[in-house]
C-alpha atoms as a PDB file:
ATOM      1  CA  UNK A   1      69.739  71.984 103.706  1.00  0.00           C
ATOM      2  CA  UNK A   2      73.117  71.982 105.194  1.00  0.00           C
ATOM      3  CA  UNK A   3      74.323  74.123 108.471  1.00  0.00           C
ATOM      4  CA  UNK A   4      72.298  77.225 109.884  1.00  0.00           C
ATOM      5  CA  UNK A   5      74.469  79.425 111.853  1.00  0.00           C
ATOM      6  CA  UNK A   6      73.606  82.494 113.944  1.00  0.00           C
ATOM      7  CA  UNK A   7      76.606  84.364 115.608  1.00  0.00           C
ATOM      8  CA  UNK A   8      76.967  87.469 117.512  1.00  0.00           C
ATOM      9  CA  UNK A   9      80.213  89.194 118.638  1.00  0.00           C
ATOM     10  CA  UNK A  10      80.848  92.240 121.081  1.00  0.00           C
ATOM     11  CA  UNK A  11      82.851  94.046 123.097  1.00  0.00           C
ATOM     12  CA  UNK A  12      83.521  93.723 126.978  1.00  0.00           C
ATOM     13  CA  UNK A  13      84.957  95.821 129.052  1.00  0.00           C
ATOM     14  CA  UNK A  14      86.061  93.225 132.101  1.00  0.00           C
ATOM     15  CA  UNK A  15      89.297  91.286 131.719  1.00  0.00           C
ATOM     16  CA  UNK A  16      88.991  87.633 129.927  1.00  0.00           C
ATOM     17  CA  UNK A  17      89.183  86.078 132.790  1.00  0.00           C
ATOM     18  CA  UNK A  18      86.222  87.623 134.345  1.00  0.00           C
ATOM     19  CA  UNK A  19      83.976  86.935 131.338  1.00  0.00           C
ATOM     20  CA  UNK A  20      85.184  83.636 130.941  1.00  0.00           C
ATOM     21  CA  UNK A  21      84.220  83.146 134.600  1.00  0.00           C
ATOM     22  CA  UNK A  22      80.730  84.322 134.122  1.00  0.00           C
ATOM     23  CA  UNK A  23      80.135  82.140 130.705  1.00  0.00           C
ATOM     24  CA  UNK A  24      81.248  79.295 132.267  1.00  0.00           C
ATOM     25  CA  UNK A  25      78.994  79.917 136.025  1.00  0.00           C
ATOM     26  CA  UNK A  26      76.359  77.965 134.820  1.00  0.00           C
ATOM     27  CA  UNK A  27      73.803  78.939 137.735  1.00  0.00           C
ATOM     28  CA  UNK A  28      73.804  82.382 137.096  1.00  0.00           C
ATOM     29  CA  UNK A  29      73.560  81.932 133.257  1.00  0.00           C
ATOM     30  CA  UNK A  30      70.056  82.701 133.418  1.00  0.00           C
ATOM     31  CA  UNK A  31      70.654  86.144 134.809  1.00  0.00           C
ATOM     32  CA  UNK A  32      72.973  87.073 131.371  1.00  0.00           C
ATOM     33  CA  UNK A  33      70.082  84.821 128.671  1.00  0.00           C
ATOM     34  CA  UNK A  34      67.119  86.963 127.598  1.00  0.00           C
ATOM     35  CA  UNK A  35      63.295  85.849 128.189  1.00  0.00           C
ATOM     36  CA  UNK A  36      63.461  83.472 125.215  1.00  0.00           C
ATOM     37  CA  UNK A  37      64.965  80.729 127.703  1.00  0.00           C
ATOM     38  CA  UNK A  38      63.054  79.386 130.895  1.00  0.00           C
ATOM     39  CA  UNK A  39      63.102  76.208 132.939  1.00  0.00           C
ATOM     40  CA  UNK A  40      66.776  76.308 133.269  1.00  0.00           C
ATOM     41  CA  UNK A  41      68.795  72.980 134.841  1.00  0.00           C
ATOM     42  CA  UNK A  42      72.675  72.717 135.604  1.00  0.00           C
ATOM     43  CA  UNK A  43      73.364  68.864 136.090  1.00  0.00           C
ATOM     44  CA  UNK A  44      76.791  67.319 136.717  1.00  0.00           C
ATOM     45  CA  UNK A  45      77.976  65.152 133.758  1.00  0.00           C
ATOM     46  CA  UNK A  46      78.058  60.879 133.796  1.00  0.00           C
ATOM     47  CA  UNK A  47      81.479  59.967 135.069  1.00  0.00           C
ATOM     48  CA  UNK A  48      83.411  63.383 134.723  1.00  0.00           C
ATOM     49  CA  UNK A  49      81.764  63.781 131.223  1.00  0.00           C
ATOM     50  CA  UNK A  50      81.363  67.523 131.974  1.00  0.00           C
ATOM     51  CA  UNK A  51      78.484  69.713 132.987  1.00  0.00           C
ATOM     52  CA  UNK A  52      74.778  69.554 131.383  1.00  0.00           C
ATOM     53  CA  UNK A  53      72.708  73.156 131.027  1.00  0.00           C
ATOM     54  CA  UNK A  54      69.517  72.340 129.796  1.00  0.00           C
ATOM     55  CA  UNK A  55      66.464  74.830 128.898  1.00  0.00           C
ATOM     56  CA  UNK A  56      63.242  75.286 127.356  1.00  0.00           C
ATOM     57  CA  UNK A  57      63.837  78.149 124.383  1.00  0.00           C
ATOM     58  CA  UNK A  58      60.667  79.628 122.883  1.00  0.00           C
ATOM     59  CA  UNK A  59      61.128  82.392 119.694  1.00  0.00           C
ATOM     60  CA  UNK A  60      59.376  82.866 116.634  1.00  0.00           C
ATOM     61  CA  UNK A  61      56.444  80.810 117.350  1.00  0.00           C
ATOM     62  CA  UNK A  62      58.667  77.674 117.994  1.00  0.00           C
ATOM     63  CA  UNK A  63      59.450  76.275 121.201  1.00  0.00           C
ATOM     64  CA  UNK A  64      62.650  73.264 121.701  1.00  0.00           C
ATOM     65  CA  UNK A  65      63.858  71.908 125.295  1.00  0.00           C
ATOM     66  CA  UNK A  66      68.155  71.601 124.755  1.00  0.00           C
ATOM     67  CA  UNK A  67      69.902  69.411 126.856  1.00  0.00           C
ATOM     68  CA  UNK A  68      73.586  70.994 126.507  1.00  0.00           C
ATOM     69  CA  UNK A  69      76.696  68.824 127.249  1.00  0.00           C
ATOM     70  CA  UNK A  70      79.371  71.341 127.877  1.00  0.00           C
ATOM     71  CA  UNK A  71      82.959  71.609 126.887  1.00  0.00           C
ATOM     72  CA  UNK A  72      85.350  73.440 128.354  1.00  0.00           C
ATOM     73  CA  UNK A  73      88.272  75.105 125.606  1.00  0.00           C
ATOM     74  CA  UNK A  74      91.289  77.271 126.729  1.00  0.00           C
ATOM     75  CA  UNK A  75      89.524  80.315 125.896  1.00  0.00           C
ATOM     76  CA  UNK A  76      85.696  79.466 126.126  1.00  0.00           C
ATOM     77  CA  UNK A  77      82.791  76.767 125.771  1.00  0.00           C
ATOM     78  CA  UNK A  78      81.967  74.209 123.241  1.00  0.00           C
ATOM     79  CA  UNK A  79      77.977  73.306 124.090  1.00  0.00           C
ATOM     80  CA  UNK A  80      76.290  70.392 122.301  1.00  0.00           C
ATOM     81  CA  UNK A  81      72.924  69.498 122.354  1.00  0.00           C
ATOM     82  CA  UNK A  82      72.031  66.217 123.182  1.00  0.00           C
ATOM     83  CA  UNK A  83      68.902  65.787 121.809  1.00  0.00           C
ATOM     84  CA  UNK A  84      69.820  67.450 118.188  1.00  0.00           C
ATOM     85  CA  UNK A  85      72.873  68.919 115.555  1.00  0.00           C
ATOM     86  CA  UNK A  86      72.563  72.279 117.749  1.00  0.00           C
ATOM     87  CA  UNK A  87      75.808  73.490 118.777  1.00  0.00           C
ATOM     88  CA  UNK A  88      76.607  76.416 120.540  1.00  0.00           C
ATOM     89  CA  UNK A  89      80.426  77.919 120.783  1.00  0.00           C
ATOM     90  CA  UNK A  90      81.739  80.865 123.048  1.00  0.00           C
ATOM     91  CA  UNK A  91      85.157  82.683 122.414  1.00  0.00           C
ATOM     92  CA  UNK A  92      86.530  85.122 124.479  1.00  0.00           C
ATOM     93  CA  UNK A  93      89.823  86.846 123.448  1.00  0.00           C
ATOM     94  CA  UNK A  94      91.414  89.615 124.899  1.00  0.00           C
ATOM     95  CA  UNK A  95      90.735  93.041 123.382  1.00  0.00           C
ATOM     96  CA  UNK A  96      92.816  96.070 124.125  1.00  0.00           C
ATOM     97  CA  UNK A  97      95.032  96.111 127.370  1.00  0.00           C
ATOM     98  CA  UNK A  98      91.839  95.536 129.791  1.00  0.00           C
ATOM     99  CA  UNK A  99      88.571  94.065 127.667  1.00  0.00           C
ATOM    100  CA  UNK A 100      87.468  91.102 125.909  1.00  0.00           C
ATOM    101  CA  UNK A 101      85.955  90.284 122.128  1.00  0.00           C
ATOM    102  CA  UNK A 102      83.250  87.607 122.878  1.00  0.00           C
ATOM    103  CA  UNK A 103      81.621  85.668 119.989  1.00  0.00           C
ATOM    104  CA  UNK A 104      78.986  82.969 120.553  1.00  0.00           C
ATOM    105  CA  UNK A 105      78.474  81.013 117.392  1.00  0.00           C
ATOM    106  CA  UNK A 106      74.969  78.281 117.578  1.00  0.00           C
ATOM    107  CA  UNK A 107      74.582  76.059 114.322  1.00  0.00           C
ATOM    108  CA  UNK A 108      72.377  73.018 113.667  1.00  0.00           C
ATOM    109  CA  UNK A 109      72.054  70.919 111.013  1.00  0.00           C
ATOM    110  CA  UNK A 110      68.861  72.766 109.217  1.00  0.00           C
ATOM    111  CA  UNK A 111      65.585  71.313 107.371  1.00  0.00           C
ATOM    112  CA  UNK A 112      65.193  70.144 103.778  1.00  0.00           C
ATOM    113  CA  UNK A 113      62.595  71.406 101.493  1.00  0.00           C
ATOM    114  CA  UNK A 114      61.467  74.653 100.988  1.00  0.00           C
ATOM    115  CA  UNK A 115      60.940  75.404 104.884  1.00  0.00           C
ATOM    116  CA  UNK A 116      64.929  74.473 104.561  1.00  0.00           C
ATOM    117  CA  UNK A 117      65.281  77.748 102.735  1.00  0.00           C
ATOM    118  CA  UNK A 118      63.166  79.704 104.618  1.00  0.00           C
ATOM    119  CA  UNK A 119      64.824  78.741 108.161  1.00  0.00           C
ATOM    120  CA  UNK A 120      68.336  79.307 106.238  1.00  0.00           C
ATOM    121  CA  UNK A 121      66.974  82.758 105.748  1.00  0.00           C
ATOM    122  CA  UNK A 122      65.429  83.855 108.904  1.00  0.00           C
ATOM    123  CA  UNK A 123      66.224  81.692 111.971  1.00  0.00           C
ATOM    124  CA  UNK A 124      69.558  83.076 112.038  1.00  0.00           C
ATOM    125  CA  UNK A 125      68.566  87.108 112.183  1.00  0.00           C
ATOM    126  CA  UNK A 126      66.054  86.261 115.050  1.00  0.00           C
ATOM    127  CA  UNK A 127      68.832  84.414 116.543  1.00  0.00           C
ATOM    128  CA  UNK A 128      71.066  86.560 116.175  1.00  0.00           C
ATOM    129  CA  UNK A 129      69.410  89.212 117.727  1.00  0.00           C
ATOM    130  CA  UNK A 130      68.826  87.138 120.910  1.00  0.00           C
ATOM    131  CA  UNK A 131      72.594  86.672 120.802  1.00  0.00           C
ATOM    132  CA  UNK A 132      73.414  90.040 120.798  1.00  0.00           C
ATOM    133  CA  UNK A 133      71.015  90.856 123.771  1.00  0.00           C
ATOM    134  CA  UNK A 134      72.539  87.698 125.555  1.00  0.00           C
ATOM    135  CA  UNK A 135      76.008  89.137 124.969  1.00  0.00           C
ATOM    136  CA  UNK A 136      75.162  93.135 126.166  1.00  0.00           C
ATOM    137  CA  UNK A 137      73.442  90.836 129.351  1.00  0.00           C
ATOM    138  CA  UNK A 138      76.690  89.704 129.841  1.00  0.00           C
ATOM    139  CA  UNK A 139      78.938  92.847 129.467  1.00  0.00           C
ATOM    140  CA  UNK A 140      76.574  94.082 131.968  1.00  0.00           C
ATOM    141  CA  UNK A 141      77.039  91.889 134.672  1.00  0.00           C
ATOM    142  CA  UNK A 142      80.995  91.624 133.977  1.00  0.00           C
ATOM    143  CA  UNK A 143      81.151  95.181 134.478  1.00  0.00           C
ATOM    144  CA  UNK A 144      78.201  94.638 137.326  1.00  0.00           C
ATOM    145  CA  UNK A 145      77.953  91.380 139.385  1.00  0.00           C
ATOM    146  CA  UNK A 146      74.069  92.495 140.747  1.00  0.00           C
ATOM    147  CA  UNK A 147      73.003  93.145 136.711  1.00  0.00           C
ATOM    148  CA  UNK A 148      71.784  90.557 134.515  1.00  0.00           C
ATOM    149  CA  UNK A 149      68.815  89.871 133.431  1.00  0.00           C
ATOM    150  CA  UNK A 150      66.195  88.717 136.443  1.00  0.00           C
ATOM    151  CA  UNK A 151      64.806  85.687 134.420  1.00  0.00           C
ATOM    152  CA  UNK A 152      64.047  82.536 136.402  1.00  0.00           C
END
């Protein structure tokens, strides 16, 4: 099976600098990621190697721990797992003369064999419905700083 992707895009209405701001505060992420993530960790990179955000993620009856080494790009976040393919991008552009156009994009490397197929097929609309929620979480708490979601 080659690449399973999962992205999500919306509309913010908080300058790009604010939203890049709150996608790259890595100790209140949990407050913008839905239920689906728990036992959140922020650790400072090896050597100036970046930040790591690591998490336990639990949705359709399978559960992963990511351990994400983070890269910072001129207009968002490259996150790569370190203990699989998973990647995870964010992009925030400016929309209009006051809001942003976020996308977060996750892919991994997916599974041969038929339960290839059948993760090709639905891993990324469950994902991508988690996205989305993450993503309204986040226009929420650029337009709010005391919203979010309360997750630990």
């Amino acid at each position: 099976m080659g690449r399973v992707t999962a992205s999500a895009t919306a509309s913010i209405d908080a300058p790009p600098e604010r939203v890049l701001e709150l996608v790259r505060d890595y100790d209140a992420r949990p407050k913008i990621l839905t239920d689906n993530y728990t036992a959140t960790q922020v650790e400072a990179g090896d050597a100036g190697e970046g930040t790591i955000f690591a998490y336990h993620f639990a949705a359709g009856g399978r559960e992963r721990d990511y351990r994400l080494r983070v890269e910072e790009t001129a207009d968002g976040l490259i996150e790569r797992d370190e203990l699989s393919s998973y990647v995870s991008t964010w992009t925030v552009k400016p929309s209009g003369s006051t809001g942003s156009q976020v996308t977060v994009e996750a892919s991994w490397q997916g599974a041969g064999g038929i339960a290839g197929v059948f993760e090709g097929l639905f891993a990324p609309l469950g994902l991508r419905r988690i996205l989305t929620q993450v993503l309204a979480n986040l226009g929420n708490a650029a337009r709010n700083p005391a919203a979010g979601n309360d997750n630990p």
